[in-house]
N, C-alpha and C. Protein backbone atom coordinates (compact mmCIF):
# COMPACT_ATOMS: atom_id res chain seq x y z
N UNK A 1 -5.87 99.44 76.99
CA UNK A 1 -7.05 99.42 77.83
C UNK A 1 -6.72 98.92 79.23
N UNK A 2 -5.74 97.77 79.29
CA UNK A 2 -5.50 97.42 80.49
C UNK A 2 -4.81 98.35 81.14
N UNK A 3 -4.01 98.87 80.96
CA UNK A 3 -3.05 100.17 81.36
C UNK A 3 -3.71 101.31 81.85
N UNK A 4 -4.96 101.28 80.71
CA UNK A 4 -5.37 102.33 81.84
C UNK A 4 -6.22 102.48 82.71
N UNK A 5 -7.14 100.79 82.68
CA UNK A 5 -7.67 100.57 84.15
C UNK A 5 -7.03 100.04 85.43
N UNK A 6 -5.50 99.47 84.92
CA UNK A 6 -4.28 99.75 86.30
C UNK A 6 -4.04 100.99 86.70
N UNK A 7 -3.99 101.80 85.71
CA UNK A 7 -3.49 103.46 86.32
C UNK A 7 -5.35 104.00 87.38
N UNK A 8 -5.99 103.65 86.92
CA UNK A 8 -7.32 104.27 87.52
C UNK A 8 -7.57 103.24 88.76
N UNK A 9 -7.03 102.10 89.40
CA UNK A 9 -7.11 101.69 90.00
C UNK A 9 -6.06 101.91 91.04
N UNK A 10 -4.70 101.87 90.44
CA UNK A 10 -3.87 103.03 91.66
C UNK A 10 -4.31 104.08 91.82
N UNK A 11 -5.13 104.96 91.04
CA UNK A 11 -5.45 106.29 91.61
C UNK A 11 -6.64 106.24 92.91
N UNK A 12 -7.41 105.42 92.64
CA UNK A 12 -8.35 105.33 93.85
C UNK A 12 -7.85 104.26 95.01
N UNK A 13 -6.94 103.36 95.25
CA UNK A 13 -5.76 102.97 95.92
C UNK A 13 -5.07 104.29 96.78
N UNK A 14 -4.56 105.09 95.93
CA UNK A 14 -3.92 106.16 96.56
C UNK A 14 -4.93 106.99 97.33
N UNK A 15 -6.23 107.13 96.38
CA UNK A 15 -7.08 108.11 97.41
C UNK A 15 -7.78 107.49 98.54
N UNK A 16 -7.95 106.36 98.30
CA UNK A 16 -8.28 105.59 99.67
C UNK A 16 -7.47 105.74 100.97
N UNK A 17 -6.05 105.17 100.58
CA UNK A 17 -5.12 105.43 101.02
C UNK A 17 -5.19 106.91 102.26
N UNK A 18 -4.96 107.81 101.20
CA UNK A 18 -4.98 109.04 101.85
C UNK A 18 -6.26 109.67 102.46
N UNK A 19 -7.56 109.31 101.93
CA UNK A 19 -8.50 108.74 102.97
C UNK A 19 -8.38 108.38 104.55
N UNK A 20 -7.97 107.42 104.38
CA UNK A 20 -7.37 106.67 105.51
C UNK A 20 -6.60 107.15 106.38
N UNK A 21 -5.39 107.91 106.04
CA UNK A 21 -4.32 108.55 106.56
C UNK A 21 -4.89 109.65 107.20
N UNK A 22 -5.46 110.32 106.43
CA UNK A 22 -6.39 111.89 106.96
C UNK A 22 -7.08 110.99 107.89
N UNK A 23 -8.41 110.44 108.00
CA UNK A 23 -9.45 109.94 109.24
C UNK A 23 -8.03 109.54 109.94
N UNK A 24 -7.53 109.02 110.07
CA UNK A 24 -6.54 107.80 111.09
C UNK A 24 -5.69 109.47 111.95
N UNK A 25 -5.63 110.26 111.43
CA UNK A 25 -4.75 111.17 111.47
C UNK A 25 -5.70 112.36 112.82
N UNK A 26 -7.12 112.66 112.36
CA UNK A 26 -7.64 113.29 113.01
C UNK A 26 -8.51 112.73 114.19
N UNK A 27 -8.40 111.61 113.97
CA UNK A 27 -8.99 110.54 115.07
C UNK A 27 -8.16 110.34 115.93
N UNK A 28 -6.79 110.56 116.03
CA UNK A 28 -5.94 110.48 116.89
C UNK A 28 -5.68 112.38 117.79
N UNK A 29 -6.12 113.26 116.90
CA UNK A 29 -6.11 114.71 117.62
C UNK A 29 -7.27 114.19 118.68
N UNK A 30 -8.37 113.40 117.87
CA UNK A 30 -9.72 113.97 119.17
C UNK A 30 -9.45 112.90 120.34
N UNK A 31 -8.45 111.54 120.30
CA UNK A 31 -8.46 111.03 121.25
C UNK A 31 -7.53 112.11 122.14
N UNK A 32 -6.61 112.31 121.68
CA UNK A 32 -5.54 113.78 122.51
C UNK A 32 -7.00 114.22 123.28
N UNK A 33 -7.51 115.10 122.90
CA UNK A 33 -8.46 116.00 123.41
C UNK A 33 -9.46 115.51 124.18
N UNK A 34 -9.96 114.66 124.22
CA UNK A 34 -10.47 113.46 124.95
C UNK A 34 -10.22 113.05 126.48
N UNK A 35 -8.70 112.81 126.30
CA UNK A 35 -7.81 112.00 127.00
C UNK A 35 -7.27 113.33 127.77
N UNK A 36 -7.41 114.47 127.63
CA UNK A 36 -6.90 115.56 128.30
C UNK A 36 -7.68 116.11 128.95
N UNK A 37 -9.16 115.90 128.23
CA UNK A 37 -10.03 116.85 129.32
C UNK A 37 -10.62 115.53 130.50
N UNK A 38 -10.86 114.47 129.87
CA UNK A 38 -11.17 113.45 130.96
C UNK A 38 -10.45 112.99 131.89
N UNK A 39 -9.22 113.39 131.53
CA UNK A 39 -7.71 113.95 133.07
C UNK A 39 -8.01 114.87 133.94
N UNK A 40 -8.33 116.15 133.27
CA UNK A 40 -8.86 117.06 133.73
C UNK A 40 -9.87 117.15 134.80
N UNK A 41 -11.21 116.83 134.12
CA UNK A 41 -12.66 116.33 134.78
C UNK A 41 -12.00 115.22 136.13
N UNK A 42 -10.95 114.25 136.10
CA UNK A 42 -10.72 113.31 137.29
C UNK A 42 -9.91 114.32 138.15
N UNK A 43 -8.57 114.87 137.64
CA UNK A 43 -8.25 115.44 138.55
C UNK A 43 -9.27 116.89 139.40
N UNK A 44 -9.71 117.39 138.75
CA UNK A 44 -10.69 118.59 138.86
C UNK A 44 -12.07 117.45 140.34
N UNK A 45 -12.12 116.35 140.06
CA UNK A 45 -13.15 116.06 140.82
C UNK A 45 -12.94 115.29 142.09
N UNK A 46 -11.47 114.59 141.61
CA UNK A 46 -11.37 114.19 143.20
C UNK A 46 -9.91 114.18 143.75
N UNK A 47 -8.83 115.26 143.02
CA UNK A 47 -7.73 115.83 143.75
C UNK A 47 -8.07 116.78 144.80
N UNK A 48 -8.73 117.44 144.12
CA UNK A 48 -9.47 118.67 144.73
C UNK A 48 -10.60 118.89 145.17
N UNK A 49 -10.03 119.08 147.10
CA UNK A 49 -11.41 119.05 148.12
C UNK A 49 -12.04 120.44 147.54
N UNK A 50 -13.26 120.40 147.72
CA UNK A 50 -14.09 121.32 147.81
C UNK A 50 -13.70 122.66 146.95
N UNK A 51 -14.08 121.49 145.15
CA UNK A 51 -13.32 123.21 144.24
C UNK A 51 -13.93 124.60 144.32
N UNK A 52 -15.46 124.59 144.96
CA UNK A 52 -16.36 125.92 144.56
C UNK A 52 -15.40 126.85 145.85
N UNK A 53 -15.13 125.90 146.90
CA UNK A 53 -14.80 127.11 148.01
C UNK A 53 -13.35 127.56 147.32
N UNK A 54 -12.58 126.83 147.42
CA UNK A 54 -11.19 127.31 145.96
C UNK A 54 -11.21 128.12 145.03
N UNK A 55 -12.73 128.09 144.42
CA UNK A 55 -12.79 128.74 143.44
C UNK A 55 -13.33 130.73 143.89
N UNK A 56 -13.91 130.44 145.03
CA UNK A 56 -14.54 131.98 145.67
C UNK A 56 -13.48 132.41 146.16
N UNK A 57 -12.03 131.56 146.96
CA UNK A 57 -11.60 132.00 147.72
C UNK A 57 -10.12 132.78 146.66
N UNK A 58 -10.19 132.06 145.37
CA UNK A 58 -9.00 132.61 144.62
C UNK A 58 -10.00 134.21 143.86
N UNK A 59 -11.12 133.73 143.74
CA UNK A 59 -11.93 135.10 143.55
C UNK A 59 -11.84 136.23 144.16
N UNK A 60 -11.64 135.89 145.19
CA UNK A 60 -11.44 137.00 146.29
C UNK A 60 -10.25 137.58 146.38
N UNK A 61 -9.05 136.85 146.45
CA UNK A 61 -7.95 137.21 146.38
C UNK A 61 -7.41 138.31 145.36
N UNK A 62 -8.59 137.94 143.50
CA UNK A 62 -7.86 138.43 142.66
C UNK A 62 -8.82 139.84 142.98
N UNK A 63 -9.72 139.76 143.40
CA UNK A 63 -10.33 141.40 143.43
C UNK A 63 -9.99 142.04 144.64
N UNK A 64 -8.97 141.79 145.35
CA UNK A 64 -8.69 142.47 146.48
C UNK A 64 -7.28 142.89 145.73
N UNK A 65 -6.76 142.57 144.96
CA UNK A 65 -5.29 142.37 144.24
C UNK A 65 -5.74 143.74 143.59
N UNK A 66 -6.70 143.71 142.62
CA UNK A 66 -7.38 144.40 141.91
C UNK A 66 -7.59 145.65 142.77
N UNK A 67 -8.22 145.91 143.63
CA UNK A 67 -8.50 147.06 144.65
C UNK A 67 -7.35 147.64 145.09
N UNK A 68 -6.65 147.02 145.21
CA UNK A 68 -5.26 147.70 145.98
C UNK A 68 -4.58 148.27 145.16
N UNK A 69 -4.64 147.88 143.53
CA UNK A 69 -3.62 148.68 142.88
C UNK A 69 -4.75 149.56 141.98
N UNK A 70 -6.01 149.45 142.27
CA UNK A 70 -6.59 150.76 142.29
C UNK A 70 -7.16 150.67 140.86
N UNK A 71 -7.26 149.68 140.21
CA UNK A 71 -7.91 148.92 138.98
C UNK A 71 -9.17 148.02 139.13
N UNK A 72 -9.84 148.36 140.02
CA UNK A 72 -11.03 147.25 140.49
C UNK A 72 -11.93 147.82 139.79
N UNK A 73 -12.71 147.46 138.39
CA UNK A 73 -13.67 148.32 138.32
C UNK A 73 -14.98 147.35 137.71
N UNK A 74 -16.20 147.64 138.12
CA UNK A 74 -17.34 146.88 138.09
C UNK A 74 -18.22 147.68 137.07
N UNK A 75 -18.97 147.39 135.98
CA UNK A 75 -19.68 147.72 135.06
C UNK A 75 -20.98 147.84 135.74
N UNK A 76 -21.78 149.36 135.73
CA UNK A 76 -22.74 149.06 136.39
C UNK A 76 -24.47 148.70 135.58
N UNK A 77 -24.87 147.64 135.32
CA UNK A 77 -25.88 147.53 134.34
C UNK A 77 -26.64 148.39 134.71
């Protein structure tokens, strides 16, 4: 009887365990992901003067890129 409430007590030991390991495990992906986009969001907000005009002016570039090699094409609703 004792034997086999030691064996049933390592088994939920182990699943705790691995419990633990899994959360400890995926809690460390979302700080990654976290920690990458809130890099992101700082550099995105104050490396970079004035991203909307950056952002029209690389717009422009790629549809003039687009026009010239004669692939520019607009869906007309």
């Amino acid at each position: 009887m004792m034997i086999k409430q030691t064996i049933q007590n390592k088994g939920l030991e182990i699943k705790n365990s691995w419990l633990y390991w899994n959360v400890l495990r995926h809690s460390k992906q979302v700080l990654i992901i976290a920690s990458a986009y809130f890099l992101y969001m700082l550099v995105r907000r104050y490396l970079i003067a004035d991203i909307e005009t950056v952002a029209v002016e690389n717009a422009i570039k790629v549809t003039a890129f687009e026009f010239a090699r004669g692939f520019l094409w607009e869906p007309s609703w």
